[in-house]
Structure formats: structure tokens, C-alpha cells
Protein backbone atom coordinates (compact mmCIF):
# COMPACT_ATOMS: atom_id res chain seq x y z
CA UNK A 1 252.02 226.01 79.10
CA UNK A 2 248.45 225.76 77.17
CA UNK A 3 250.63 227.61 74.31
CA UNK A 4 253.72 225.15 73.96
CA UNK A 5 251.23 222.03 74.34
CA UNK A 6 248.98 223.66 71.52
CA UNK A 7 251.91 224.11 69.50
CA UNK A 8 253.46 220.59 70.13
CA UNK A 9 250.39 219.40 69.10
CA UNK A 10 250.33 221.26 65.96
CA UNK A 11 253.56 219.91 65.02
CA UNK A 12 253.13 216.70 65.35
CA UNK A 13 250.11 216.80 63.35
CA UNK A 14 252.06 216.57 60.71
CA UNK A 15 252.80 212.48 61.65
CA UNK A 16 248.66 212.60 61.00
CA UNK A 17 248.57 212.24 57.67
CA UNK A 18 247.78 209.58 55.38
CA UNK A 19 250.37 210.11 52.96
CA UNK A 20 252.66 209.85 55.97
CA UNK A 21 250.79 206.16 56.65
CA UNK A 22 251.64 205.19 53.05
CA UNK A 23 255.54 206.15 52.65
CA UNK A 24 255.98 204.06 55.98
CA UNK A 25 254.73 201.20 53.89
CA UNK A 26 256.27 201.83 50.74
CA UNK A 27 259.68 202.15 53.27
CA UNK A 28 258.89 198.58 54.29
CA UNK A 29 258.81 197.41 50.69
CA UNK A 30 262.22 199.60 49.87
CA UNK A 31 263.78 198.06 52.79
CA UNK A 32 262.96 194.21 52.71
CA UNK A 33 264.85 193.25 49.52
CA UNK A 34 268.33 195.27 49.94
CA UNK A 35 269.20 192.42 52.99
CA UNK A 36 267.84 189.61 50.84
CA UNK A 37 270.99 190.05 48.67
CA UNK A 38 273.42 191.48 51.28
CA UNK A 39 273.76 189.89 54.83
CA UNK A 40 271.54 187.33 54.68
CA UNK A 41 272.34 185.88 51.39
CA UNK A 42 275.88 185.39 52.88
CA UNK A 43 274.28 183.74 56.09
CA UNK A 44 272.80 181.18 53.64
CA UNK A 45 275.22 180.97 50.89
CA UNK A 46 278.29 180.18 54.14
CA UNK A 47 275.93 177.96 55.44
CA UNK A 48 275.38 176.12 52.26
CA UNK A 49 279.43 175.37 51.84
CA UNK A 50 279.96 178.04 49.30
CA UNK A 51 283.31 179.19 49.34
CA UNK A 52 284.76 182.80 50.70
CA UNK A 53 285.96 183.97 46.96
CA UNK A 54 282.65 182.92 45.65
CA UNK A 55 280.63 184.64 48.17
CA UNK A 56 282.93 187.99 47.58
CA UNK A 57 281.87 188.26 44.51
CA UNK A 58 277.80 187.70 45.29
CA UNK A 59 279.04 191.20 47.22
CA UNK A 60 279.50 192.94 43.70
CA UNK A 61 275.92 192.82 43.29
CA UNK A 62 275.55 195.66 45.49
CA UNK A 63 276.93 197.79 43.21
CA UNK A 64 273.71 198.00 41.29
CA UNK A 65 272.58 200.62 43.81
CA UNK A 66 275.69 202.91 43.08
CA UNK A 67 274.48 203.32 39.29
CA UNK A 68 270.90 203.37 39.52
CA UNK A 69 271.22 206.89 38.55
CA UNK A 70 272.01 205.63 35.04
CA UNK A 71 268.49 204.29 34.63
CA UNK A 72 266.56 206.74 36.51
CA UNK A 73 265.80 209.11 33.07
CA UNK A 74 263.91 206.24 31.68
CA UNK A 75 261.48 206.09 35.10
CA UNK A 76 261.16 209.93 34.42
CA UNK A 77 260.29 209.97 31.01
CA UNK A 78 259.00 206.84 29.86
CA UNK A 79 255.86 205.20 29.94
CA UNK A 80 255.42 201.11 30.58
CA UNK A 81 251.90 199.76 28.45
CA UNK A 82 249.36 198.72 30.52
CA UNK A 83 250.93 199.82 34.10
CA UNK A 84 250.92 203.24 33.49
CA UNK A 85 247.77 203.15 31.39
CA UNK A 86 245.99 202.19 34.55
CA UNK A 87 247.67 203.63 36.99
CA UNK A 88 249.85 206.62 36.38
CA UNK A 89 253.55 207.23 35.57
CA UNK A 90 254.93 206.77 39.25
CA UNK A 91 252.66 203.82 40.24
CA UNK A 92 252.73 201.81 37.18
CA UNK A 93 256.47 202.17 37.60
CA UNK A 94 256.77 201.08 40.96
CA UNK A 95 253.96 197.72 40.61
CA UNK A 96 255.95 196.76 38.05
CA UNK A 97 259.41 196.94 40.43
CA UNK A 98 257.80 194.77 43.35
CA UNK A 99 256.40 192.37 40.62
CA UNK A 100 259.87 192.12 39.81
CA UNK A 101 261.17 191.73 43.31
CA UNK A 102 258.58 189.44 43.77
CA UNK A 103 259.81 186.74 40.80
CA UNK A 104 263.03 187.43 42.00
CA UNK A 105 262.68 186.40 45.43
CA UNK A 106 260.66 183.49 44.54
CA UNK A 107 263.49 182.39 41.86
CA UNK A 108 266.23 182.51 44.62
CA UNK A 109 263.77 180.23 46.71
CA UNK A 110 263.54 177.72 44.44
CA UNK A 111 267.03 177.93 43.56
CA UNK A 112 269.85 175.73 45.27
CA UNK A 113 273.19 177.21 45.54
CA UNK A 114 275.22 173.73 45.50
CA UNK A 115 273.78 172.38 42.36
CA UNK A 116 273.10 175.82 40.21
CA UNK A 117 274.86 178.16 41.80
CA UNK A 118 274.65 180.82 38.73
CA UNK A 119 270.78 180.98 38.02
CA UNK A 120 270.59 182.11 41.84
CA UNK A 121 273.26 184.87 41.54
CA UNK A 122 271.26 186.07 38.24
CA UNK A 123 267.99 185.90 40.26
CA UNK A 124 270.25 187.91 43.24
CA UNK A 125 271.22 190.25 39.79
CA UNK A 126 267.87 191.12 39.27
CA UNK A 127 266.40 191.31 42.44
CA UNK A 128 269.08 194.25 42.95
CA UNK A 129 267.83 196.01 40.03
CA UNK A 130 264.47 196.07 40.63
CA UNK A 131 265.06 197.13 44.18
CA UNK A 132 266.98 200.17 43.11
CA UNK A 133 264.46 201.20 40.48
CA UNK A 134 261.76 200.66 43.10
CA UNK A 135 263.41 202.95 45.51
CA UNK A 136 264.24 205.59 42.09
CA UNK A 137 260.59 205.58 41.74
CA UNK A 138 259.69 205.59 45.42
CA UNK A 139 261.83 208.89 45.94
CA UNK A 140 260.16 210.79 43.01
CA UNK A 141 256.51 209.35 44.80
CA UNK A 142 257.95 210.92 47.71
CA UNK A 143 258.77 214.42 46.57
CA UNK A 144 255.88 214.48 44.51
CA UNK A 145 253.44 213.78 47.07
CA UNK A 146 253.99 216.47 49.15
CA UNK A 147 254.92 220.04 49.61
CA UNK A 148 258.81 220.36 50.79
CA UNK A 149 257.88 221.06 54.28
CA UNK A 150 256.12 217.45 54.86
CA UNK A 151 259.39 216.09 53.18
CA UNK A 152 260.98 215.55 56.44
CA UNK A 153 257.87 213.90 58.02
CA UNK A 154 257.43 211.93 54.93
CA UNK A 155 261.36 210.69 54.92
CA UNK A 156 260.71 209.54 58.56
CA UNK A 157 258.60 207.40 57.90
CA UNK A 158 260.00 205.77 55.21
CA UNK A 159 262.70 205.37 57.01
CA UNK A 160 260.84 203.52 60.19
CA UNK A 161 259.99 201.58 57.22
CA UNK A 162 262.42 200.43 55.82
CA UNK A 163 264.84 199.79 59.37
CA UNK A 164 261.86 197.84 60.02
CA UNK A 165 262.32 195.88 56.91
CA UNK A 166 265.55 195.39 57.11
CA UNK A 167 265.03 193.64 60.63
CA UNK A 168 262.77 191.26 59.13
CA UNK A 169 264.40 190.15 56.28
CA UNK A 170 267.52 189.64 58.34
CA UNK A 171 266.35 188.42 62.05
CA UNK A 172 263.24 187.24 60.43
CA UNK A 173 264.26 185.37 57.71
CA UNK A 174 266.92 183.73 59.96
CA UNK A 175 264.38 182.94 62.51
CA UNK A 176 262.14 181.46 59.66
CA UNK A 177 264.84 178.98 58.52
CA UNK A 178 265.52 178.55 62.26
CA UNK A 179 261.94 177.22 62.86
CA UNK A 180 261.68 174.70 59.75
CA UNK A 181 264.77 172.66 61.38
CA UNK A 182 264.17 173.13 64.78
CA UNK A 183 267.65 171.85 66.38
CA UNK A 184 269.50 171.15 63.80
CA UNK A 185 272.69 173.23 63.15
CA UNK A 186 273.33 170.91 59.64
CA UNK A 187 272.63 172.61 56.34
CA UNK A 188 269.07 172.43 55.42
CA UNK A 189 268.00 173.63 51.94
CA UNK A 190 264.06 173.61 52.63
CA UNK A 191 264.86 176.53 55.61
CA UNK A 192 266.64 178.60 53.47
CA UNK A 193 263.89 178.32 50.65
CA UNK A 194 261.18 178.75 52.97
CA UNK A 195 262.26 181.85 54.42
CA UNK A 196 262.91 183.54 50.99
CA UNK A 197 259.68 182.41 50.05
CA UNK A 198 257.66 184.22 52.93
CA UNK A 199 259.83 186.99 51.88
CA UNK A 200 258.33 187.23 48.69
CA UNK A 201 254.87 187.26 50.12
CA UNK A 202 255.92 190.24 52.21
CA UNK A 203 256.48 192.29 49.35
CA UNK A 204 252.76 192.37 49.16
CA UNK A 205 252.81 194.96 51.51
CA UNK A 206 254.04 197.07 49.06
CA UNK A 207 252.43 195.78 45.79
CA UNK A 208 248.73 197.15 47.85
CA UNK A 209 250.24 200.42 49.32
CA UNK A 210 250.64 200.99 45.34
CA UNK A 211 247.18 199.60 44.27
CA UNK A 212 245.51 201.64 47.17
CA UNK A 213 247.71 205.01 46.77
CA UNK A 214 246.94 208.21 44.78
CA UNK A 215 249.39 208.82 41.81
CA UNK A 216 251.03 212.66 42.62
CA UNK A 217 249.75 215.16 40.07
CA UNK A 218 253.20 216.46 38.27
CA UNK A 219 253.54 218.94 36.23
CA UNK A 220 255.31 217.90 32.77
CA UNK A 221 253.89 220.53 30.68
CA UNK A 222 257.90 222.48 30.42
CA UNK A 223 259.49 218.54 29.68
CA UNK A 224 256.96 217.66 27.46
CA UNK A 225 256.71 220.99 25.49
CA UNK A 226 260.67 220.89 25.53
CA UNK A 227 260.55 217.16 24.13
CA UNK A 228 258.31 218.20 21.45
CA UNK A 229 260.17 221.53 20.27
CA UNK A 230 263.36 219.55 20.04
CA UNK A 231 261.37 217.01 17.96
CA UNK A 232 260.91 219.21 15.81
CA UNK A 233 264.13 220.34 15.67
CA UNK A 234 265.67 217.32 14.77
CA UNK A 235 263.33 216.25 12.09
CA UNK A 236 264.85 218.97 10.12
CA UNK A 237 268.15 217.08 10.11
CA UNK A 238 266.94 213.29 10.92
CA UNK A 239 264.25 210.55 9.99
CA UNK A 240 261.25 211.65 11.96
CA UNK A 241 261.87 208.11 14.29
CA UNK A 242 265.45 209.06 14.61
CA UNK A 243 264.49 212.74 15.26
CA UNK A 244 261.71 211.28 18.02
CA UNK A 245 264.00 208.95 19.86
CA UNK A 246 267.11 211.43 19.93
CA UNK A 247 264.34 214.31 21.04
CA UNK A 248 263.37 211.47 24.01
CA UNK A 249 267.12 210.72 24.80
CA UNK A 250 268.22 214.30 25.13
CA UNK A 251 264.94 215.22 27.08
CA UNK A 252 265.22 212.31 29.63
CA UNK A 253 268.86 212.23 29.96
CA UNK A 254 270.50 215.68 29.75
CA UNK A 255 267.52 218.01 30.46
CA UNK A 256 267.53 217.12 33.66
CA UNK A 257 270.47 218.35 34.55
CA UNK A 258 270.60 221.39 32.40
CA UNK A 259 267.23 222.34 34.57
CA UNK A 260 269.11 222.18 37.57
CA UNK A 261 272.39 224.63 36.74
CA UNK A 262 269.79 226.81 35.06
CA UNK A 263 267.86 227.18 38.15
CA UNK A 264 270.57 227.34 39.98
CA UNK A 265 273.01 229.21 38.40
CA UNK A 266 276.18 230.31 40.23
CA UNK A 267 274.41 228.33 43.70
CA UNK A 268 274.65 224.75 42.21
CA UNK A 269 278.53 224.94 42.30
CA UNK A 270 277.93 225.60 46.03
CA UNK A 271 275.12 223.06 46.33
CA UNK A 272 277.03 220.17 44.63
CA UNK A 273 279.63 220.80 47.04
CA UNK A 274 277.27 220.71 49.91
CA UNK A 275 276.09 217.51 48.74
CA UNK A 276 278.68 216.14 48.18
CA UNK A 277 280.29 217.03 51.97
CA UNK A 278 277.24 217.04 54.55
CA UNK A 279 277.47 213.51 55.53
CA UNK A 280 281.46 213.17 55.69
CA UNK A 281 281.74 213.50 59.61
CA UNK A 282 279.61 210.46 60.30
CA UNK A 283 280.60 208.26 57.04
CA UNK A 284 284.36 208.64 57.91
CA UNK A 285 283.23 207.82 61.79
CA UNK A 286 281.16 205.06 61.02
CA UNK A 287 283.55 202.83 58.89
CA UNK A 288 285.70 202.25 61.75
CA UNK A 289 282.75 202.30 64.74
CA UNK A 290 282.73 198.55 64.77
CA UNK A 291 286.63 198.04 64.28
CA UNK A 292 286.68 200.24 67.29
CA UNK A 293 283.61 198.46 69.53
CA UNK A 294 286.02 195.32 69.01
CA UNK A 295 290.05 197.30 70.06
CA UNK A 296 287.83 199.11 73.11
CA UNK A 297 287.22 194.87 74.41
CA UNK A 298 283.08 194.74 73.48
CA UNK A 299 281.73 192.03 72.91
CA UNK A 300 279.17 191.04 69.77
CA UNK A 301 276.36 190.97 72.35
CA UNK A 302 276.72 194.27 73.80
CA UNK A 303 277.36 195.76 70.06
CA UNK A 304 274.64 193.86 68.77
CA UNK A 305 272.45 194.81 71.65
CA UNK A 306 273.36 198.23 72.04
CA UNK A 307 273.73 199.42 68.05
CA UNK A 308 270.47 197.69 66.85
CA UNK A 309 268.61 198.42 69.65
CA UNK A 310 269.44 201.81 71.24
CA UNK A 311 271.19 202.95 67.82
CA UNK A 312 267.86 201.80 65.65
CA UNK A 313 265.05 203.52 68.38
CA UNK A 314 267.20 206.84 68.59
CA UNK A 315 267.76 207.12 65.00
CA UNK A 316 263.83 206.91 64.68
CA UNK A 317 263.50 208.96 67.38
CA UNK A 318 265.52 211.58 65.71
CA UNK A 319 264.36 211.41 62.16
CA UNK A 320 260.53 212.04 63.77
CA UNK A 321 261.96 214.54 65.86
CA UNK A 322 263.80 216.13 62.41
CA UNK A 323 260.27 216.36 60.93
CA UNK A 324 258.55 218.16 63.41
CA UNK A 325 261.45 220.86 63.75
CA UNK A 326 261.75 220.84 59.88
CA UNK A 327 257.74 222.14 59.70
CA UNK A 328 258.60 224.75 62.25
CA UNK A 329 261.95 226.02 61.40
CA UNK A 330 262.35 225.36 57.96
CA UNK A 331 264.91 222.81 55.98
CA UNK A 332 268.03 225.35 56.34
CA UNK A 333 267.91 225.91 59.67
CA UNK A 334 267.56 221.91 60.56
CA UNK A 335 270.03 221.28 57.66
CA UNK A 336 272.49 223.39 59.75
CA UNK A 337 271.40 222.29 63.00
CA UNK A 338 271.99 218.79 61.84
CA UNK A 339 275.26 219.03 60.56
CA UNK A 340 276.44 220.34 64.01
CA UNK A 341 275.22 217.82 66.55
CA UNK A 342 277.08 215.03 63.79
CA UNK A 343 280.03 217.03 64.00
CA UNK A 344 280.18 217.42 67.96
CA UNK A 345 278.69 213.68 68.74
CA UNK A 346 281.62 212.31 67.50
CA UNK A 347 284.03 213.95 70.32
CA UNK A 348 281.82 211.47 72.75
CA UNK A 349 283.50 208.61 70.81
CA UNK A 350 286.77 210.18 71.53
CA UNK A 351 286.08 210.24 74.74
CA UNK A 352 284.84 206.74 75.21
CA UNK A 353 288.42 205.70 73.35
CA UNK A 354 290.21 208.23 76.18
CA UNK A 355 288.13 206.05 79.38
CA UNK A 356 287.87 202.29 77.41
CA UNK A 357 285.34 199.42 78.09
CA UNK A 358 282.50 201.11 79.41
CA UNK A 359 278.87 200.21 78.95
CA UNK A 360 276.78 202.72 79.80
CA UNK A 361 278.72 205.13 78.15
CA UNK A 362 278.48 203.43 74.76
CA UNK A 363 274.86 203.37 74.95
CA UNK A 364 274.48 206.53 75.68
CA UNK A 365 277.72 207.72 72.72
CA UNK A 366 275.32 205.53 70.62
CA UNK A 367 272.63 206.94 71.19
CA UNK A 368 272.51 210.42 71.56
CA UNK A 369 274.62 209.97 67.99
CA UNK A 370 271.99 208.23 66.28
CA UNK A 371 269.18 211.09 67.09
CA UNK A 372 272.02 213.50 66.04
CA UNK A 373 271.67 211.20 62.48
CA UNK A 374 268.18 211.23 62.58
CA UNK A 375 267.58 214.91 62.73
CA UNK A 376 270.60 215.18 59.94
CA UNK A 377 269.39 212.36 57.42
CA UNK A 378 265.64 214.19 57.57
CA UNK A 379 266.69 217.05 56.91
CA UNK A 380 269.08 216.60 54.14
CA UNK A 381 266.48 214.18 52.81
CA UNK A 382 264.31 217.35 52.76
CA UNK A 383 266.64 219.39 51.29
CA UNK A 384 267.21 216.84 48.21
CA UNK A 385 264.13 216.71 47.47
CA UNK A 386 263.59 220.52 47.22
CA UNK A 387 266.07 220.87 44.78
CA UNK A 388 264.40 218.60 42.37
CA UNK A 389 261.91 219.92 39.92
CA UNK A 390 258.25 218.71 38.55
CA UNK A 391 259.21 216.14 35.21
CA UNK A 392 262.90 215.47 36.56
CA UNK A 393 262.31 214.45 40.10
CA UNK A 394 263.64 210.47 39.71
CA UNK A 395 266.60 212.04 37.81
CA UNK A 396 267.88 214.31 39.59
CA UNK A 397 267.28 213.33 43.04
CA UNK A 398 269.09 209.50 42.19
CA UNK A 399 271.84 211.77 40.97
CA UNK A 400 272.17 213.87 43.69
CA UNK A 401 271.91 210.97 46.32
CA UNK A 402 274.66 209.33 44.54
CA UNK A 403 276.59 212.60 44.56
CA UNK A 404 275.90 212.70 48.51
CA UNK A 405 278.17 209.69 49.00
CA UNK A 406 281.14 209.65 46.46
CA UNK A 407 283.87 211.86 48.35
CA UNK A 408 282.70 211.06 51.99
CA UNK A 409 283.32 207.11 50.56
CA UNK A 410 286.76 208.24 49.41
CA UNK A 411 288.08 210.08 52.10
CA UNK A 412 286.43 207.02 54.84
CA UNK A 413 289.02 204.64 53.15
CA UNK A 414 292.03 206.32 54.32
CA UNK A 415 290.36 205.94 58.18
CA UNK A 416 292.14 202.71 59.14
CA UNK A 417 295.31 204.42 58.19
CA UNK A 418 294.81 207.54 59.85
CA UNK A 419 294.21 205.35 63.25
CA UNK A 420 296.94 203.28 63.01
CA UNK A 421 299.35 206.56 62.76
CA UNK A 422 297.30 208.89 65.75
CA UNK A 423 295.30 206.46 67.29
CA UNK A 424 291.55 206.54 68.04
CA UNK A 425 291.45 209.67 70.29
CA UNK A 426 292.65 211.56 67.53
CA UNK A 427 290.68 210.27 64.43
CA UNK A 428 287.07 210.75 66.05
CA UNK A 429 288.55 214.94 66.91
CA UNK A 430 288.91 214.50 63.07
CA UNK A 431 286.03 213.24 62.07
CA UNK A 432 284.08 215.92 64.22
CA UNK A 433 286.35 219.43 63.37
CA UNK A 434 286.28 217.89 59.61
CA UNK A 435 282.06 218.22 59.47
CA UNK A 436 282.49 221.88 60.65
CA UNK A 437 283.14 223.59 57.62
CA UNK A 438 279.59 221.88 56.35
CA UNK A 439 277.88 224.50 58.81
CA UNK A 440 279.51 227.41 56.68
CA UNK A 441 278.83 225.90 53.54
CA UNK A 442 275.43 225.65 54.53
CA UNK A 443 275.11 229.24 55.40
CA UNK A 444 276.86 229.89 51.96
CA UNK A 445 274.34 228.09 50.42
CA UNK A 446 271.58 229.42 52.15
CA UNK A 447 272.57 233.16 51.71
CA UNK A 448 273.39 232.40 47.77
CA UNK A 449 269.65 231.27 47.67
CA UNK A 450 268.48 233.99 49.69
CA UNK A 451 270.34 236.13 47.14
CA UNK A 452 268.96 234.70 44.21
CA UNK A 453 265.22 235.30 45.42
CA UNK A 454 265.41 239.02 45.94
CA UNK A 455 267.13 239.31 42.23
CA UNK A 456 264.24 237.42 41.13
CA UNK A 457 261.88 239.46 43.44
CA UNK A 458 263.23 242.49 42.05
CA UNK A 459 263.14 241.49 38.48
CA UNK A 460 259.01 240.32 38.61
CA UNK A 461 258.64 243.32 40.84
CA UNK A 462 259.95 245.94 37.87
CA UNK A 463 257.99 244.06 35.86
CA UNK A 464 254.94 244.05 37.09
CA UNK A 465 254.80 247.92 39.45
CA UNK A 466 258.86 248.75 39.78
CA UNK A 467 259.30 247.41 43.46
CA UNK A 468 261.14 244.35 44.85
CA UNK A 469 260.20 241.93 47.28
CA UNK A 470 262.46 241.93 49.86
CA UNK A 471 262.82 238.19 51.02
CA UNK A 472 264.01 237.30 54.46
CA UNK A 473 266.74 235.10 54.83
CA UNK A 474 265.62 231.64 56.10
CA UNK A 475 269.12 230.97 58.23
């Protein structure tokens, strides 16, 4: 008993760690701005009179998010005067984001949507881009930080971080406005300002966790000796500032990815498809979880209650839970064991559409679903980061967590019409037998790996005394 306690404790220790501390701040600052332009900004623009159409296309603004991964070279690669100067690469990068949040949220709360109804949708505009680049530059902070088995630890508590967040800037701003016109259901502009306002002094939080953090050591020694041998090479054909800026382009923008199919030869076919599958079971489940809630006769209360509550606490639970196992397993063996409590949570969903309105049931579906999630999301968190490399982190991981949501997206919209024709009984059997084949494309992935170490072993054993190290597999 002494044993498993010492070794609980040991695991946990992990959670001890002051890095830890910091990306559960820098998850608060990630998290408070996405709701300021999503959910929220709805709340206040419907309240304010604004009409449906016009409020559909606020909604566009999202997409910002989808394409950050068109900007995230230029966080790798290039430097900002003064901020990084002072305070490194990474930091300087991400001061200069929450600055940016910071005059953005302030613009909206001076702003009034009834008399200038653009300048707030270009403040909305920007606030979404510097939110994305923050969390570009917060992901590369991340991985850099650490070694790849604190990853998991690290991505929990970013994301207690930013689901805290999230709460605030939704419930909290909406209380805020709430208790500036205390019984009064009319329209009040002052509210609305005021609680974007105290939303912009959050982001404080964030702007000190930056002053007060260390900037990760990186290695760019290979991107910057690359950048300045193709320098060279183009200043044979090209001006010498046209040869630097093409040399910049090419290293920021397509080295990146010709690192990661040269490290990965055959095995990135096989981990782009990973990618690009692992979360399908619960994306495809979860578009129609609240269409369902409603047809099974719940009512917003007991969703409400049940998913923010129950849902939000397990999903912690899990992702903490996902870090300890991933520093005593390993990422491939949570990776996998993630993948299959998604796939079979999702046949207790079928079987709370088989018995109908039932309570308890749905909290504990919910539940034991969203610490299924946790342990998943931690682990594949973990796993994306390890496939990044020193110089190209921001790159490559905003790539591949764009990658991670494109065909699971696609294949979610044809959900509504797959219920309609077999009904809900059937569709959540689908959703869980389709994340199955994940589980053998993670054991494909892991034994390519596996592979591709012992070649490697064999080849820096010949050279060095003629043996190989034989590597066990980590699966």
C-alpha cells in the first residue's frame, strides 16, 4: 500500500511545478477573449436590437482561428523591435498579443453598436487576431518549456485555464452588465461597456504571467544556419535584399514543413492521417449532443446544469488524470487508451436515446464522457507537441492543430442527416465503431516510429562500434 501511495505521490508531482502554475495562467489569458467575440458578443449585440443577418455575420469572425496557421511562420521566425529585444522571441511575441487584446477589448467598450456599428466589428476583427496569435505563441511557449512528458501536465492546466476563462467572460461578463442595471431588463449601453471594460483589465493576468515568466531556451542554430546558406544562395541570382527576404520567406514558411516529412519520412503519411482522424468519434457526437438533450424532452436547466457543471469538472478531472498516466505510461499508450474510452462512451448515449428522459443517467453519460475527453485531448495535446521541432514549433504545431479538425468537421455535417434516416440509437453506434479504427492507426503509427528508431539505432551504432540499439516498442 506504502508502494502505490509513494508512487501516486510521485505522479502527481508532476502538478508541482511552476511552469505548470504559469500555463494555467497563460490558459486564462487564451481563454477570456475567444467568448468576448463569440457568445457573448451575440448576448449584447441581440440585446442591443441588432438584427439576426447582421449578427450572422459578426459569426464570420471566428474564422480567424481556422487560418491562424497562415501567420504562425512569422511568430517563428521573426523578431518584433523592442519586445523581443527585452524579452525573448516567445515572450515579446505574446506581450505584444495581450496588448493587442487589451486595445481591442477596450475599443469594443467604448464602442456602441446602434450608432457605429462597423468600428466595433473591426475592433471584434482584431481582437480575433490577436487572440489566435496569442494562443500560436502560447503553444510554441508550451512545447518549449518542457520536456514531452510534462506536455500532458502542462496542457491540463492550460486547459483549467482557459474553461475557467471562458466562464468568466461569459457568466461573468453577463453578471457584470447584470449588476450596473440592477432590475432592469431594457437595453442599457453603460452594462454592456462596463463589463467589456473589466474584461480588458483581466487580461492583465496574462500580460504579468509574461513579464514574470522565463523565455524557453530553443535551439535555432539548424533554422538559422539553413536561413543563412540559402542567403547565400540566392544572392548569386538576386539583389542581396531580395536574396535576404526570399531566404526569410522560404525559411519561415516552407522549412517547416520540409523538417517534418524529412523526419518523418514514410511515418508522416501515417501521422497526418492520425491527426487528422483521432478526434472524429466525439466531433461527429458532439454536433448533435444538444439537438439530442432537446428530442430526449431536457430542459435548458438540466443541460445547462448538467453539461457546464458535471461536463466542465470531469473534463478537468480527466485532462489531470491524462497527465499523470501520460508521465507513467508514456504518450502512445494514453494516445491509444484515449481514443478507446471516446469510442465506447458514446454507446452510453445510445443507450440513454434507447431508455429517454432520464436524469441521472445523463449526468452520469456526461460525465464519465467528458473524463474519457480529458484523458484523450491531453494526450493528443502531448503527442502534437512531440512532433514539433526546436525553430518550427508555432508552425508546425498551428498546422497540425488545424489539420486535427478539417475531416472530423466534414464528416460531423452529414450527422443531422444520418439521424433523420436511422435515428439516434443508431448514429451514436456510429459515432463509437467509427473512432475504432483510430486505435489501429495508432498502433501503426507507433510501430512505424518504433521502426524508424532501431534503423536509426543501427545506423549510429555501425557508425560508431557496428552494433544496434535495439529499442523497445513504447505500445
Amino acid at each position: 500500500m506504502s508502494v502505490f501511495l509513494t508512487q501516486i505521490r510521485e505522479a502527481l508531482s508532476v502538478y508541482n511545478n511552476k511552469r505548470v502554475f504559469i500555463l494555467l495562467l497563460l490558459g486564462f489569458s487564451a481563454g477570456l477573449p475567444l467568448m468576448l467575440v463569440f457568445s457573448t458578443l451575440s448576448f449584447w449585440l441581440r440585446e442591443a436590437g441588432v438584427d439576426r443577418a447582421a449578427i450572422g455575420y459578426f459569426s464570420w469572425i471566428a474564422l480567424t482561428y481556422a487560418f491562424k496557421w497562415a501567420w504562425s511562420p512569422l511568430v517563428d521566425r521573426m523578431s518584433l523591435p523592442l519586445f523581443t529585444r527585452f524579452l525573448g522571441r516567445r515572450r515579446g511575441w505574446m506581450l505584444f498579443a495581450q496588448l493587442c487584446l487589451v486595445g481591442a477589448i477596450l475599443g469594443m467598450s467604448v464602442s456602441d453598436p446602434l450608432v457605429n456599428l462597423e468600428r466595433l466589428a473591426l475592433c471584434a476583427l482584431l481582437l480575433a487576431f490577436a487572440s489566435a496569435t496569442q494562443d500560436i505563441v502560447i503553444d510554441a511557449f508550451r512545447i518549449e518549456s518542457a520536456p514531452e512528458k510534462m506536455q500532458a501536465a502542462l496542457a491540463a492546466a492550460y486547459q483549467v485555464g482557459y474553461r475557467s476563462a471562458m466562464i468568466i467572460a461569459t457568466a461573468g461578463a453577463l453578471t457584470i452588465a447584470a449588476w450596473v442595471s440592477p432590475g432592469n431588463d431594457d437595453y442599457n449601453l453603460q452594462a454592456w461597456q462596463t463589463a467589456y471594460f473589466v474584461m480588458a483589465l483581466l487580461m492583465g493576468v496574462g500580460i504579468l504571467t509574461t513579464l514574470f515568466s522565463q523565455e524557453p531556451h530553443v535551439d535555432t542554430k539548424h533554422a538559422t544556419d539553413k536561413e543563412r546558406q540559402l542567403r547565400v544562395e540566392f544572392a548569386a541570382k538576386y539583389p542581396k535584399k531580395v536574396a535576404s527576404a526570399l531566404a526569410w520567406l522560404y525559411s519561415a514558411s516552407v522549412l517547416p514543413f520540409i523538417d517534418f516529412f524529412k523526419r518523418y519520412g514514410k511515418s508522416a503519411i501515417l501521422i497526418l492521417l492520425l491527426i487528422s482522424c483521432y478526434r472524429i468519434s466525439d466531433i461527429v457526437m458532439g454536433i448533435m449532443a444538444n439537438v439530442f438533450y432537446v428530442d430526449m424532452g431536457f430542459t435548458k436547466e438540466e443541460i445547462a446544469f448538467i453539461s457546464k457543471v458535471y461536463g466542465l469538472i470531469m473534463t478537468l478531472v480527466g485532462a489531470a488524470f491524462g497527465g499523470v498516466l501520460l508521465m507513467r505510461y508514456g504518450t502512445m499508450k494514453i494516445l491509444f487508451l484515449g481514443a478507446l474510452l471516446v469510442a465506447i462512451t458514446n454507446l452510453l448515449f445510445a443507450w440513454q436515446a434507447y431508455i429517454g428522459y432520464n436524469v441521472p443517467f445523463l449526468t452520469l453519460a456526461i460525465s464519465v464522457d467528458n473524463f474519457s475527453a480529458g484523458i484523450a485531448t491531453a494526450a493528443f495535446i502531448a503527442y502534437l507537441s512531440s512532433l514539433t521541432s526546436s525553430g518550427y514549433s508555432a508552425t508546425q504545431y498551428a498546422l497540425l492543430s488545424s489539420i486535427m479538425l478539417l475531416f472530423p468537421k466534414f464528416i460531423a455535417g452529414f450527422s443531422g442527416v444520418y439521424v433523420d434516416a436511422y435515428g439516434y440509437i443508431n448514429f451514436f453506434i456510429a459515432a463509437s465503431l467509427i473512432g475504432f479504427p483510430v486505435l489501429l492507426l495508432v498502433v501503426l503509427v507507433n510501430r512505424s516510429q518504433n521502426q524508424a528508431m532501431v534503423v536509426d539505432g543501427a545506423s549510429a551504432g555501425d557508425a560508431l562500434d557496428g552494433s544496434a540499439d535495439k529499442s523497445k516498442p513504447s505500445l
